[in-house]
N, C-alpha and C. Protein backbone atom coordinates (compact mmCIF):
# COMPACT_ATOMS: atom_id res chain seq x y z
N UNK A 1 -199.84 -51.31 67.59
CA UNK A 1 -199.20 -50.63 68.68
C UNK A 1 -199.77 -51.19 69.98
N UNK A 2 -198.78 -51.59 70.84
CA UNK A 2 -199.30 -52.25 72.04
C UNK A 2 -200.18 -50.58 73.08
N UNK A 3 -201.06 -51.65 73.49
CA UNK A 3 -201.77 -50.61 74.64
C UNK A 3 -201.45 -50.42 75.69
N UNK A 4 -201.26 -49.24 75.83
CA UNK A 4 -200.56 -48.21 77.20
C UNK A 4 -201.66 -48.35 78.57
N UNK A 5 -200.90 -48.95 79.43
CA UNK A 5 -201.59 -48.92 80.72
C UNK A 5 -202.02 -47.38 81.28
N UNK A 6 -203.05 -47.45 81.72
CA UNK A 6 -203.38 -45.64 82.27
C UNK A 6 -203.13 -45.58 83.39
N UNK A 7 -201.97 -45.30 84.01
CA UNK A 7 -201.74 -45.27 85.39
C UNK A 7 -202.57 -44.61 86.54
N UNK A 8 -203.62 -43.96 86.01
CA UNK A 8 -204.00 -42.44 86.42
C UNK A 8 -205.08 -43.55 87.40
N UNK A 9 -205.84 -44.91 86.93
CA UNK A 9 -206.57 -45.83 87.07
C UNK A 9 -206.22 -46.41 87.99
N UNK A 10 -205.04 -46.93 88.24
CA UNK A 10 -204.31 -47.68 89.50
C UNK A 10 -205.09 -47.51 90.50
N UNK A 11 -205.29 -48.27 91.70
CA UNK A 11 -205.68 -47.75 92.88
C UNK A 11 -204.23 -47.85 93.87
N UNK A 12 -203.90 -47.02 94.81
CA UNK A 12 -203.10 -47.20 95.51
C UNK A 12 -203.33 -48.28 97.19
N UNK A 13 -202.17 -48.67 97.45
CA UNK A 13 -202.53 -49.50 98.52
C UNK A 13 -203.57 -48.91 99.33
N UNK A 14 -204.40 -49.70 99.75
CA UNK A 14 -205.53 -49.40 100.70
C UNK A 14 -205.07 -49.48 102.28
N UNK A 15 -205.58 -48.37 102.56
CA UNK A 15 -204.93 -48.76 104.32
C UNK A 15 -205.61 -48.75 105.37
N UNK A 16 -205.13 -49.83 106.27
CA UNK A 16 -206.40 -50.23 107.28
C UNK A 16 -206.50 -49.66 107.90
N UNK A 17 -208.06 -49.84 109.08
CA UNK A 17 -207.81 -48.66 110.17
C UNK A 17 -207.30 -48.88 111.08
N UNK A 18 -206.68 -47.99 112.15
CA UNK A 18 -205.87 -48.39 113.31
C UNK A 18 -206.43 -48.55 114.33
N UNK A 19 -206.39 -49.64 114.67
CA UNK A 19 -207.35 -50.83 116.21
C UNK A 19 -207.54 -49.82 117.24
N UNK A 20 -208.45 -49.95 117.62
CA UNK A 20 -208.70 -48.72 118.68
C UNK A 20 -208.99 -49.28 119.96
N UNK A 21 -208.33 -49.43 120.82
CA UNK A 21 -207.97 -49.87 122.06
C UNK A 21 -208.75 -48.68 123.41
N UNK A 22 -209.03 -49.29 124.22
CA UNK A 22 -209.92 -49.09 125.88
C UNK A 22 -209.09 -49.61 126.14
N UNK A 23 -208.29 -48.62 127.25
CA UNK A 23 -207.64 -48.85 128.08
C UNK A 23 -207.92 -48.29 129.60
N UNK A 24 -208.65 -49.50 130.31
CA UNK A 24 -209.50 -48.71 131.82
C UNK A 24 -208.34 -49.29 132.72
N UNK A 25 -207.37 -47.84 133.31
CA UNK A 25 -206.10 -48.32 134.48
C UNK A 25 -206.85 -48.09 135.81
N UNK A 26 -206.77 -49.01 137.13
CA UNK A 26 -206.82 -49.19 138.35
C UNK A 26 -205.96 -48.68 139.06
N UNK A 27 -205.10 -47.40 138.43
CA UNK A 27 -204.04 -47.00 139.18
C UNK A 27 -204.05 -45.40 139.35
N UNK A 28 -203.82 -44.56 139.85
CA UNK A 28 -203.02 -43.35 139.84
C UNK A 28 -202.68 -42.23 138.63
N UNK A 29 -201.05 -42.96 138.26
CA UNK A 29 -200.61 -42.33 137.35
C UNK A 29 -199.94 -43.15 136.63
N UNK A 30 -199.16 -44.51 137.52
CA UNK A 30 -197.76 -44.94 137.03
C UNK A 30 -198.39 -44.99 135.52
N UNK A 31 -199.25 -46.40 135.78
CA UNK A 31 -199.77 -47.43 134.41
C UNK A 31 -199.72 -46.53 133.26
N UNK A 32 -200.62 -45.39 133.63
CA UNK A 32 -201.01 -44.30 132.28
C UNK A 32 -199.48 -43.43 131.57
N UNK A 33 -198.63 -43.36 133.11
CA UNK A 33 -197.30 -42.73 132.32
C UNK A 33 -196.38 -43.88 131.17
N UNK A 34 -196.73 -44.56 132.11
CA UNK A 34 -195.89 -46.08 131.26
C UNK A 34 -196.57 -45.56 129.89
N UNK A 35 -197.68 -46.53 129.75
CA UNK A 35 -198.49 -46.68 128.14
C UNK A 35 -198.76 -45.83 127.55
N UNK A 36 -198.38 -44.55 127.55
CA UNK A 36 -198.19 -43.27 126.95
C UNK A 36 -196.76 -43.39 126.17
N UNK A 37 -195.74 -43.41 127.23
CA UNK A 37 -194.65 -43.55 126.15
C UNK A 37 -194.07 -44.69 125.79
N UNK A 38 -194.51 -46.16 125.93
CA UNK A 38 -194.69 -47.01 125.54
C UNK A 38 -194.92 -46.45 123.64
N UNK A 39 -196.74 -46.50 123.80
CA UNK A 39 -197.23 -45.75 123.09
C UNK A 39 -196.35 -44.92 121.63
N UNK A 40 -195.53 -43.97 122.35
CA UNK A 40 -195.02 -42.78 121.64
C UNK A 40 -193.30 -43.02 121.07
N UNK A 41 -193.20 -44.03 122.04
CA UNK A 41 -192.21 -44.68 121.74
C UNK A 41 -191.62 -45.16 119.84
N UNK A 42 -192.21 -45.79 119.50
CA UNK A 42 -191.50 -46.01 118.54
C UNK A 42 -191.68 -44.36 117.43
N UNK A 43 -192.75 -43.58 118.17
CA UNK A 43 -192.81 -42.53 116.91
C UNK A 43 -193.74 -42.55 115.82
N UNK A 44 -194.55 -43.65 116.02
CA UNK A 44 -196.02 -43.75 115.27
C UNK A 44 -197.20 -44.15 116.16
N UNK A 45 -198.16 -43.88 115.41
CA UNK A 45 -199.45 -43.94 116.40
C UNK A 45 -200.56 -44.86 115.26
N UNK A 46 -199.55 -45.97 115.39
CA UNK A 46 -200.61 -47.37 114.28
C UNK A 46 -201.28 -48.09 115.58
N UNK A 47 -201.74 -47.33 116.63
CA UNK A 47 -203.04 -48.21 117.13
C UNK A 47 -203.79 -46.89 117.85
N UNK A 48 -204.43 -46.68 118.00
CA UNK A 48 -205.10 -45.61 118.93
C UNK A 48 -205.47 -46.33 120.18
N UNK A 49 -204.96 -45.42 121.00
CA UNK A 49 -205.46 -45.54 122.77
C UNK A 49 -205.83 -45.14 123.30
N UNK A 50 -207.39 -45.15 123.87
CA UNK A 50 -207.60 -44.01 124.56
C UNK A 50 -207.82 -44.57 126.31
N UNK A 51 -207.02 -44.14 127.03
CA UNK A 51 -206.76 -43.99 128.69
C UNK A 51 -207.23 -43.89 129.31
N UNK A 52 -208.11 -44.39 130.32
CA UNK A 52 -209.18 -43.97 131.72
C UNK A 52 -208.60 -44.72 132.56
N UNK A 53 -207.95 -43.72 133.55
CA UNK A 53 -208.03 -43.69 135.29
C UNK A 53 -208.94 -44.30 136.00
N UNK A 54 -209.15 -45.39 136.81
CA UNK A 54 -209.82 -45.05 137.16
C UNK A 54 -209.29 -45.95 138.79
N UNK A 55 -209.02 -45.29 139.89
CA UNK A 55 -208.31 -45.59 141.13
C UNK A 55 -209.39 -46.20 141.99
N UNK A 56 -209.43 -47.18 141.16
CA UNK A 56 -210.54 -48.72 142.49
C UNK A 56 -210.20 -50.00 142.13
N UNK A 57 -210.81 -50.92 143.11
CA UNK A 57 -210.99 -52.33 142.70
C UNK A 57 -210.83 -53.15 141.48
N UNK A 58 -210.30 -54.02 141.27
CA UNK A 58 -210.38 -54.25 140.43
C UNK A 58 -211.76 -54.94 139.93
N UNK A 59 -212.71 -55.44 140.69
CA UNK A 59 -214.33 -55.33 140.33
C UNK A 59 -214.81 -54.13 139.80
N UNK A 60 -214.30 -52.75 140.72
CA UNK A 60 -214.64 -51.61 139.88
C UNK A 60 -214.23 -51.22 138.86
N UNK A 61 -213.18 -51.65 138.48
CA UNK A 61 -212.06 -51.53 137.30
C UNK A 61 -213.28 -51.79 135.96
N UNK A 62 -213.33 -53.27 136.05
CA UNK A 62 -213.79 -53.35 135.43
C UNK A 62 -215.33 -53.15 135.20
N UNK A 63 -216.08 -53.03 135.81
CA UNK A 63 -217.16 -52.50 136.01
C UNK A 63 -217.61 -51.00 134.89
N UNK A 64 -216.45 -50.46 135.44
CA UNK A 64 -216.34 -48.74 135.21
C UNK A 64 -216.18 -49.15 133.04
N UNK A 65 -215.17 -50.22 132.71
CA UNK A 65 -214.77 -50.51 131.36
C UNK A 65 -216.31 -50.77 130.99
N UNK A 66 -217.14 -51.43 131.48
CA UNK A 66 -218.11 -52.35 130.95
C UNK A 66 -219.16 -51.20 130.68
N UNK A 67 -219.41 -50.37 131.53
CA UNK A 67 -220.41 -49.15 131.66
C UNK A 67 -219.85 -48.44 130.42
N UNK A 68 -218.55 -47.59 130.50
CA UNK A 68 -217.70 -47.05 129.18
C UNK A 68 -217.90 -47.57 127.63
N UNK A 69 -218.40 -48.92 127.74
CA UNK A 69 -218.34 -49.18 126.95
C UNK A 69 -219.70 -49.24 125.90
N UNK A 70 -220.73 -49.79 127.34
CA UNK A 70 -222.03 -49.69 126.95
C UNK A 70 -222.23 -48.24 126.07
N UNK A 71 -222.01 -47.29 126.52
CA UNK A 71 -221.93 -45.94 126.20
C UNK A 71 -221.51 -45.59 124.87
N UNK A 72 -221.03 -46.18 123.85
CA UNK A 72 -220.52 -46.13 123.04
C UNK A 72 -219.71 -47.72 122.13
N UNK A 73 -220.72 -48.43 122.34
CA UNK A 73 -220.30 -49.93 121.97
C UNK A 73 -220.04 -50.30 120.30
N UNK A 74 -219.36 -49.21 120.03
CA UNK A 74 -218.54 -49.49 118.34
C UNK A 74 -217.56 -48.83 118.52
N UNK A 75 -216.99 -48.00 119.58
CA UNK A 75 -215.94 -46.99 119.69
C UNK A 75 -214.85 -47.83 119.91
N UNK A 76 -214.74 -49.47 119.95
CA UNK A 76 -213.27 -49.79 120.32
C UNK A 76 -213.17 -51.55 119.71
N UNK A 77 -212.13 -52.06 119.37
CA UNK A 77 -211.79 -53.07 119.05
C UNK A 77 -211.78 -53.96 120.33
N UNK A 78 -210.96 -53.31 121.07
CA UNK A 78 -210.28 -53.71 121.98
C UNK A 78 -210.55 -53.23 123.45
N UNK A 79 -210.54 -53.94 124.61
CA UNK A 79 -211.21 -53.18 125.71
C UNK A 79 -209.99 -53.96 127.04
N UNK A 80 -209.04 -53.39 127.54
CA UNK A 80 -208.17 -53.69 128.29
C UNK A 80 -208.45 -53.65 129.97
N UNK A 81 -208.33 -53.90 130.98
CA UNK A 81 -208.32 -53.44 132.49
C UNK A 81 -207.01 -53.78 132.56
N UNK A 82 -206.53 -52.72 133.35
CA UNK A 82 -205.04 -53.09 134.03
C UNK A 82 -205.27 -52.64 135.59
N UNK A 83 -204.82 -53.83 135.86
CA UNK A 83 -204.39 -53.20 137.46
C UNK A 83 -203.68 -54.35 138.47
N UNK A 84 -203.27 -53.99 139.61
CA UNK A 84 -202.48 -55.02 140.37
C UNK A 84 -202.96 -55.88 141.14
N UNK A 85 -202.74 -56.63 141.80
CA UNK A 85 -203.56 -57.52 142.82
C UNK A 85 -203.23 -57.02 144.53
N UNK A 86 -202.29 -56.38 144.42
CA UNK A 86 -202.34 -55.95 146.00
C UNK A 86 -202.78 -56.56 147.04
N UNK A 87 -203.56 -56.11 147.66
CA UNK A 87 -204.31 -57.11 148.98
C UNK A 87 -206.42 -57.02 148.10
N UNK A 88 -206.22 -56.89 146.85
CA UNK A 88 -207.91 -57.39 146.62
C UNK A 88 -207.42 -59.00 146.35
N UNK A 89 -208.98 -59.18 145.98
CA UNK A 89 -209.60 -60.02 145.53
C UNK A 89 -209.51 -60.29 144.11
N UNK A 90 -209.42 -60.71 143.14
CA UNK A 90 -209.27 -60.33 141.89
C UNK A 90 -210.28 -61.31 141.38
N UNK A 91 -210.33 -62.33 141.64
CA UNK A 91 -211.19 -63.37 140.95
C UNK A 91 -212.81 -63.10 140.25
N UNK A 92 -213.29 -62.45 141.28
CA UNK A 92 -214.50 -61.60 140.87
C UNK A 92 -214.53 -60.95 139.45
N UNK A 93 -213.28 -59.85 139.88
CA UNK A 93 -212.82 -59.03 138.56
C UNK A 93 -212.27 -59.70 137.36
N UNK A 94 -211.88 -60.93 136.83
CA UNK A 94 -211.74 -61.99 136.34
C UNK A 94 -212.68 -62.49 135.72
N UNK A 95 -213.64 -62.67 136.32
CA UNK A 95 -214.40 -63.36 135.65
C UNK A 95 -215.73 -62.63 134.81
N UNK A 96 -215.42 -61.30 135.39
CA UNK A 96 -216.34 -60.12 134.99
C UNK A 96 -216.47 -59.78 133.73
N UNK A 97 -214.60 -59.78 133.33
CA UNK A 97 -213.63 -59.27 132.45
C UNK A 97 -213.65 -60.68 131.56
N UNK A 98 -213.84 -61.42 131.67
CA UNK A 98 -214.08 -62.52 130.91
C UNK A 98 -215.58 -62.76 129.89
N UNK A 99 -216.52 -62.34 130.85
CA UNK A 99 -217.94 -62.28 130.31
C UNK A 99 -218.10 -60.88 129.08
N UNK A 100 -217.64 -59.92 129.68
CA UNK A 100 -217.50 -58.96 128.72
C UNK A 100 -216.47 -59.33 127.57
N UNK A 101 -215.71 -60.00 127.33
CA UNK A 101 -214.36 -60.70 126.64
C UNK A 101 -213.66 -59.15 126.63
N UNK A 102 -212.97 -58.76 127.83
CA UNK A 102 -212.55 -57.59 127.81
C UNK A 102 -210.57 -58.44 128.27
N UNK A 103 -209.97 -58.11 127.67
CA UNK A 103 -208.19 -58.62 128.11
C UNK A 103 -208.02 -57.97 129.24
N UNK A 104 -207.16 -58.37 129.99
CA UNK A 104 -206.55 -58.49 131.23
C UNK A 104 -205.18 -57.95 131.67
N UNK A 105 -204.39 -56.95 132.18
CA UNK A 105 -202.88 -56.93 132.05
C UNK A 105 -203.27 -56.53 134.17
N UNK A 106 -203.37 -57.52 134.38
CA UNK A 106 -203.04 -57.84 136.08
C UNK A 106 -201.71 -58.20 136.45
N UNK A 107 -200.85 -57.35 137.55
CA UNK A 107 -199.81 -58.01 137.99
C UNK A 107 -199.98 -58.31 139.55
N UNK A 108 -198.83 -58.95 139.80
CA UNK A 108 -199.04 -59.47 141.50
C UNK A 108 -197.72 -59.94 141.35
N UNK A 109 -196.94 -59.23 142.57
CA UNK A 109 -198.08 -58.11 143.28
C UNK A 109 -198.67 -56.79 143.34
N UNK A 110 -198.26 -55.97 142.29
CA UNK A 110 -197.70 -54.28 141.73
C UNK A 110 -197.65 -54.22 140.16
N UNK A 111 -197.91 -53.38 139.84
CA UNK A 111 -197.14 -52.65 138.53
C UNK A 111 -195.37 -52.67 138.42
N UNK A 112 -194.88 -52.05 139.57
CA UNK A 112 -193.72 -52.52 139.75
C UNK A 112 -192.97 -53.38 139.32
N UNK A 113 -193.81 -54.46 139.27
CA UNK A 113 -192.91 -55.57 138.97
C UNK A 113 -192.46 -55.81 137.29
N UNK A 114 -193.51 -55.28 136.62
CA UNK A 114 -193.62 -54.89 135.43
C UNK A 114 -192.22 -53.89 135.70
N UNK A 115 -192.24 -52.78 135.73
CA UNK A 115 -190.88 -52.15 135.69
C UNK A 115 -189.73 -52.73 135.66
N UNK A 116 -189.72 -53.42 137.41
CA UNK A 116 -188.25 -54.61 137.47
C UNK A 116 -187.82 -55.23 136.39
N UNK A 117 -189.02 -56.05 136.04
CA UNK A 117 -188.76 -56.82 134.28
C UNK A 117 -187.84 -56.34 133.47
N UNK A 118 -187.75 -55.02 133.45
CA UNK A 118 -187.41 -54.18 132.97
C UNK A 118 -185.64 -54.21 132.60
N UNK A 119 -184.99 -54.43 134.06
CA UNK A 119 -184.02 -54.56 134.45
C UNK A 119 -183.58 -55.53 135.30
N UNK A 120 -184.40 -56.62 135.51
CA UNK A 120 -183.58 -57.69 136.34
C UNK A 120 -184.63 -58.69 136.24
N UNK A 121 -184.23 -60.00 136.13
CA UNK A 121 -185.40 -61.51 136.38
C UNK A 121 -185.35 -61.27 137.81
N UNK A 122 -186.82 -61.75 137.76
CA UNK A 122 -187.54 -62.03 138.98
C UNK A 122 -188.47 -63.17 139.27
N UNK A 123 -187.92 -64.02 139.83
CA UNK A 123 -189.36 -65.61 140.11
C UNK A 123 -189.34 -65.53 141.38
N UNK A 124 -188.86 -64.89 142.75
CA UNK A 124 -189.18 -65.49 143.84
C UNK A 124 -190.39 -64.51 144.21
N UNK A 125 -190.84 -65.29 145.34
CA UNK A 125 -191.98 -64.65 145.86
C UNK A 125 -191.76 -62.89 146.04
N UNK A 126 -192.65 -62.18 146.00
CA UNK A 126 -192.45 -60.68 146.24
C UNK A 126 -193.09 -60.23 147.41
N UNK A 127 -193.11 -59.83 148.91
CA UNK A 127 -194.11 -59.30 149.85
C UNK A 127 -194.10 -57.70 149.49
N UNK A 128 -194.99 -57.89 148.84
CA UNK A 128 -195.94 -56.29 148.65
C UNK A 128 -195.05 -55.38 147.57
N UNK A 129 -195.52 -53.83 147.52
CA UNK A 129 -194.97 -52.91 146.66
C UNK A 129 -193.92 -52.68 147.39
N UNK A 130 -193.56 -52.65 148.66
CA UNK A 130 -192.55 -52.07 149.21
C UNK A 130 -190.95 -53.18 148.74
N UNK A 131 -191.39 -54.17 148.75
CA UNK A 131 -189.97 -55.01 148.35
C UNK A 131 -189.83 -54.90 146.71
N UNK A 132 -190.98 -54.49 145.95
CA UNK A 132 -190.59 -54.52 144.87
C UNK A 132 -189.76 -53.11 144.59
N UNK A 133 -189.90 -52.33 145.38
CA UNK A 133 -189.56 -50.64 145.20
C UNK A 133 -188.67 -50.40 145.26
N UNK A 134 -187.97 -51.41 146.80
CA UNK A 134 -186.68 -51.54 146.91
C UNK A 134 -185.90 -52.23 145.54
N UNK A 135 -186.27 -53.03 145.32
CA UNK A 135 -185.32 -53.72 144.12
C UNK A 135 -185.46 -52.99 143.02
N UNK A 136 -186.43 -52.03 142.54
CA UNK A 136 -186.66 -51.58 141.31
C UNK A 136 -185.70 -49.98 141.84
N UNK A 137 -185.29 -49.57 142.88
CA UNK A 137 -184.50 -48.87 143.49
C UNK A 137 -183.17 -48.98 142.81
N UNK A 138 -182.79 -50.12 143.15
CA UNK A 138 -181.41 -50.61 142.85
C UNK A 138 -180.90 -50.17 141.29
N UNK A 139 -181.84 -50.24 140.38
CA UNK A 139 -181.69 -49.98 139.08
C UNK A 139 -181.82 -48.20 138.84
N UNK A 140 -182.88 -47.79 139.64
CA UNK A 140 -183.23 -46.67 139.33
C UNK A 140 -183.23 -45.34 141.08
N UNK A 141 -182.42 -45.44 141.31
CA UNK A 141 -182.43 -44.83 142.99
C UNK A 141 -183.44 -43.91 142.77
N UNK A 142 -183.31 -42.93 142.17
CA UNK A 142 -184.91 -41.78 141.86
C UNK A 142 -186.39 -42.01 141.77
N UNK A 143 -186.21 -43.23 141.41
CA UNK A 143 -187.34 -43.78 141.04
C UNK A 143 -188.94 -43.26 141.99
N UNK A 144 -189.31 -42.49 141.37
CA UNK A 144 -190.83 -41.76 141.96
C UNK A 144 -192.16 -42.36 141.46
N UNK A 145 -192.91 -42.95 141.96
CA UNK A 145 -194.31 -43.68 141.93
C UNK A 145 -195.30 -42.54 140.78
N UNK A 146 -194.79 -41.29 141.57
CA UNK A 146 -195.95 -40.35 140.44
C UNK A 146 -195.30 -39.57 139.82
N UNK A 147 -194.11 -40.03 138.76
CA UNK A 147 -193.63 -38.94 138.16
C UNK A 147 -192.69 -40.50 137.19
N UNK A 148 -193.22 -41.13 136.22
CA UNK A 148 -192.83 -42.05 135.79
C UNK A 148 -192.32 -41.36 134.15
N UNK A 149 -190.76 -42.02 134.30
CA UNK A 149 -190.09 -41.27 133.01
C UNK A 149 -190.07 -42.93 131.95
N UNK A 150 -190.75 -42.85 131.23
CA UNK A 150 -190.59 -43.97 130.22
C UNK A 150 -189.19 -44.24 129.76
N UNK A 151 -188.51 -43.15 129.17
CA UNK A 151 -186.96 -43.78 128.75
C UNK A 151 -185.97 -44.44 130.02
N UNK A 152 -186.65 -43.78 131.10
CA UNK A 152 -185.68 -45.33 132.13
C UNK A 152 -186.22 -46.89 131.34
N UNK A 153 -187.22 -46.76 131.50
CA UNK A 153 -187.73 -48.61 130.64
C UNK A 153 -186.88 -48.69 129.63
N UNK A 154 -187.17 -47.53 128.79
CA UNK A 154 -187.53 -48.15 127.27
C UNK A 154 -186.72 -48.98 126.53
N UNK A 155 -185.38 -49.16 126.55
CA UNK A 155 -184.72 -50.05 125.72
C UNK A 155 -184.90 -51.29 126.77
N UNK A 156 -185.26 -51.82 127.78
CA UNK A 156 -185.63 -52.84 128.48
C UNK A 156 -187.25 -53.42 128.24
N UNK A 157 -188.00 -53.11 127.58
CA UNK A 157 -188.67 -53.47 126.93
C UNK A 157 -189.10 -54.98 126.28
N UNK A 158 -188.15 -55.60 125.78
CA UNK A 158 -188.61 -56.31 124.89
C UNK A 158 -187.74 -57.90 125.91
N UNK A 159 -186.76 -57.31 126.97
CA UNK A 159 -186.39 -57.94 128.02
C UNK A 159 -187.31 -58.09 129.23
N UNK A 160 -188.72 -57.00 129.36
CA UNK A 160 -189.65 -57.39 130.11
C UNK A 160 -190.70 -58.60 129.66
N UNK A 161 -190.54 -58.16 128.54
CA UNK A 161 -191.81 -59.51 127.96
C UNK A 161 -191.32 -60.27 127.79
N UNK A 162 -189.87 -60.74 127.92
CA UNK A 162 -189.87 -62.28 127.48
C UNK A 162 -189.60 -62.56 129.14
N UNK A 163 -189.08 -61.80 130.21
CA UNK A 163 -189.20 -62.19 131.46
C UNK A 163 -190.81 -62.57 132.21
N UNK A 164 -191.58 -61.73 131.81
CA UNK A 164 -193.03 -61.99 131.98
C UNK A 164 -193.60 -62.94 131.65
N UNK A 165 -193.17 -63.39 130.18
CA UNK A 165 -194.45 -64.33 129.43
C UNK A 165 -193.62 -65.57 130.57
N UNK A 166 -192.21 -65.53 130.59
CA UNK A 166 -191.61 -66.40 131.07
C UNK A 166 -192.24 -67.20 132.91
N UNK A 167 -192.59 -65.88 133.69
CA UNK A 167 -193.34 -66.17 134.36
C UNK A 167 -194.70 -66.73 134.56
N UNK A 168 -195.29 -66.93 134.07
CA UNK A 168 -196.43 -67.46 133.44
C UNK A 168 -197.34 -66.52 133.99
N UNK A 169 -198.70 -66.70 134.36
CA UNK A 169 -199.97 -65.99 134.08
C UNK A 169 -200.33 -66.13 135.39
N UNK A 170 -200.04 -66.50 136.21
CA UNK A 170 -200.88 -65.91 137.79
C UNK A 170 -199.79 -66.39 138.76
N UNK A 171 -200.00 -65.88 140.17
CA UNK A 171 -199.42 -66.38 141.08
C UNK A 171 -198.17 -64.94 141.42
N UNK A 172 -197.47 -65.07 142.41
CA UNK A 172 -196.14 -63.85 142.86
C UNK A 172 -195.35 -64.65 142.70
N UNK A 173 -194.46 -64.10 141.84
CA UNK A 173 -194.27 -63.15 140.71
C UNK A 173 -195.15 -63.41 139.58
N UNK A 174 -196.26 -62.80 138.93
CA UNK A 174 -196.77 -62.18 137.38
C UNK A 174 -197.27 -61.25 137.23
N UNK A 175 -197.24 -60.95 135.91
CA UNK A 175 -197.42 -59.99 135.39
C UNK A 175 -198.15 -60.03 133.94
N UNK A 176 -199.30 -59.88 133.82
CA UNK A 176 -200.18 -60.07 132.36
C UNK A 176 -199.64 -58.33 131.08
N UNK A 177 -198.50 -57.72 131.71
CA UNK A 177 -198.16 -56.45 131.21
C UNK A 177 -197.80 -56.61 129.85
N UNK A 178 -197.03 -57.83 129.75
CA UNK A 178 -196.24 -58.32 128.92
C UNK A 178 -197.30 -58.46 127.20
N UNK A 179 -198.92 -58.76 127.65
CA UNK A 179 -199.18 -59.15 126.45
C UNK A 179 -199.78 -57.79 126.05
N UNK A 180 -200.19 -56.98 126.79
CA UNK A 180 -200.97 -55.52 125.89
C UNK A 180 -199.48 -54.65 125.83
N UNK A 181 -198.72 -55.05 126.16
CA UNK A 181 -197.20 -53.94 125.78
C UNK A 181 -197.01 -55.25 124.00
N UNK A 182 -197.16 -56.20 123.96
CA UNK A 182 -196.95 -56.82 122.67
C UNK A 182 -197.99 -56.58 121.73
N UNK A 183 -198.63 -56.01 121.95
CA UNK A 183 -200.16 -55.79 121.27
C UNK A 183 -199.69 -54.26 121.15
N UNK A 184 -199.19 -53.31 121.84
CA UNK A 184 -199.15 -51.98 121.13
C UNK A 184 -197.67 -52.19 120.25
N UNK A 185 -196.77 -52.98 120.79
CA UNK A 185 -195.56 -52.98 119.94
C UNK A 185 -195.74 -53.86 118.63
N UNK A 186 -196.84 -54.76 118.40
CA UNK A 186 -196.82 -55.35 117.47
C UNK A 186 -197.57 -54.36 116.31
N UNK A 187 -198.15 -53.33 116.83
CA UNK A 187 -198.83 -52.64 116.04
C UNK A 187 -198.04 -51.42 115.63
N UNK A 188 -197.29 -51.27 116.43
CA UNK A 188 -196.31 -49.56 115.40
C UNK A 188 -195.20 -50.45 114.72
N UNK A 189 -195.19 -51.53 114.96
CA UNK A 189 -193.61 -52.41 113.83
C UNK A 189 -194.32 -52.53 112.64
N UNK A 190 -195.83 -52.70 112.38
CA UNK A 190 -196.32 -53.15 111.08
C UNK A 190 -195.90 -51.97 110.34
């Protein structure tokens, strides 16, 4: 009589843990409303994020990540700064964020522009948040700085990152948004 497998023995698929991401924003509110429902968006939570505010420099930006982190230096895979270039300096903060090997999602000139992506190509030069506001207007007339509704983006999404990567990596118009929005979307599709 052939021998009966014992199913009871099986092990079932093993499942990994979900990447746990530092995310230190240089902004307000927008960034954090965005990557929340970014985030919540597809309806699973296969990466964990956890969010800090923190409204300075981008030297302080990252500064504030590096301290956060000291504090607890197994709590994260992943260690992000986001913020815009405005009228700083960024290079400092660059290279800060480099030594720590912490990723980068810098735009210039705004967050904004990240939005636009959203709904329209953009390569020419941008002067400041105010011209981007106007054009990100055009799509969205309501459009409020501290009261950011994710489903205006959300099916424009996957039309921001290929407009972004398309822009390349520094200079007005970019936007580094494009690769930690592919890093949380690559992680709720698995």
């Amino acid at each position: 009589m052939p021998r009966r497998e014992n199913r009871s023995r099986r092990r079932g698929p093993l499942r990994t843990a979900r990447p746990r991401l530092l995310v230190v924003i240089g902004s307000l509110r927008t960034e954090q409303d965005y990557l929340i429902g970014l985030r919540d968006s597809a309806g699973t939570r296969a990466v964990d994020i956890q969010l800090v505010r923190k409204a300075k420099s981008p030297t302080a930006v990252v500064a504030y990540a590096a301290n956060f982190v000291a504090r607890a230096p197994d709590d994260f895979d992943e260690v992000w700064c986001v913020y815009d270039v405005d009228e700083f300096e960024v290079e400092p903060a660059s290279r800060e964020a480099a030594r720590h090997r912490f990723q980068l999602a810098v735009s210039d000139p705004c967050f904004e522009l990240w939005l636009l992506l959203h709904h329209e190509d953009c390569a020419a030069f941008l002067n400041g948040y105010r011209e981007v506001e106007r054009r990100l207007r055009k799509h969205l007339p309501g459009y409020d700085k501290t009261r950011l509704d994710f489903a205006d983006h959300a099916d424009g999404v996957g039309d921001a990152i290929r407009r972004a990567e398309k822009l390349g990596d520094s200079g007005n118009p970019s936007t580094d948004m494009w690769r930690l929005a592919t890093r949380i979307r690559t992680e709720e599709e698995q």
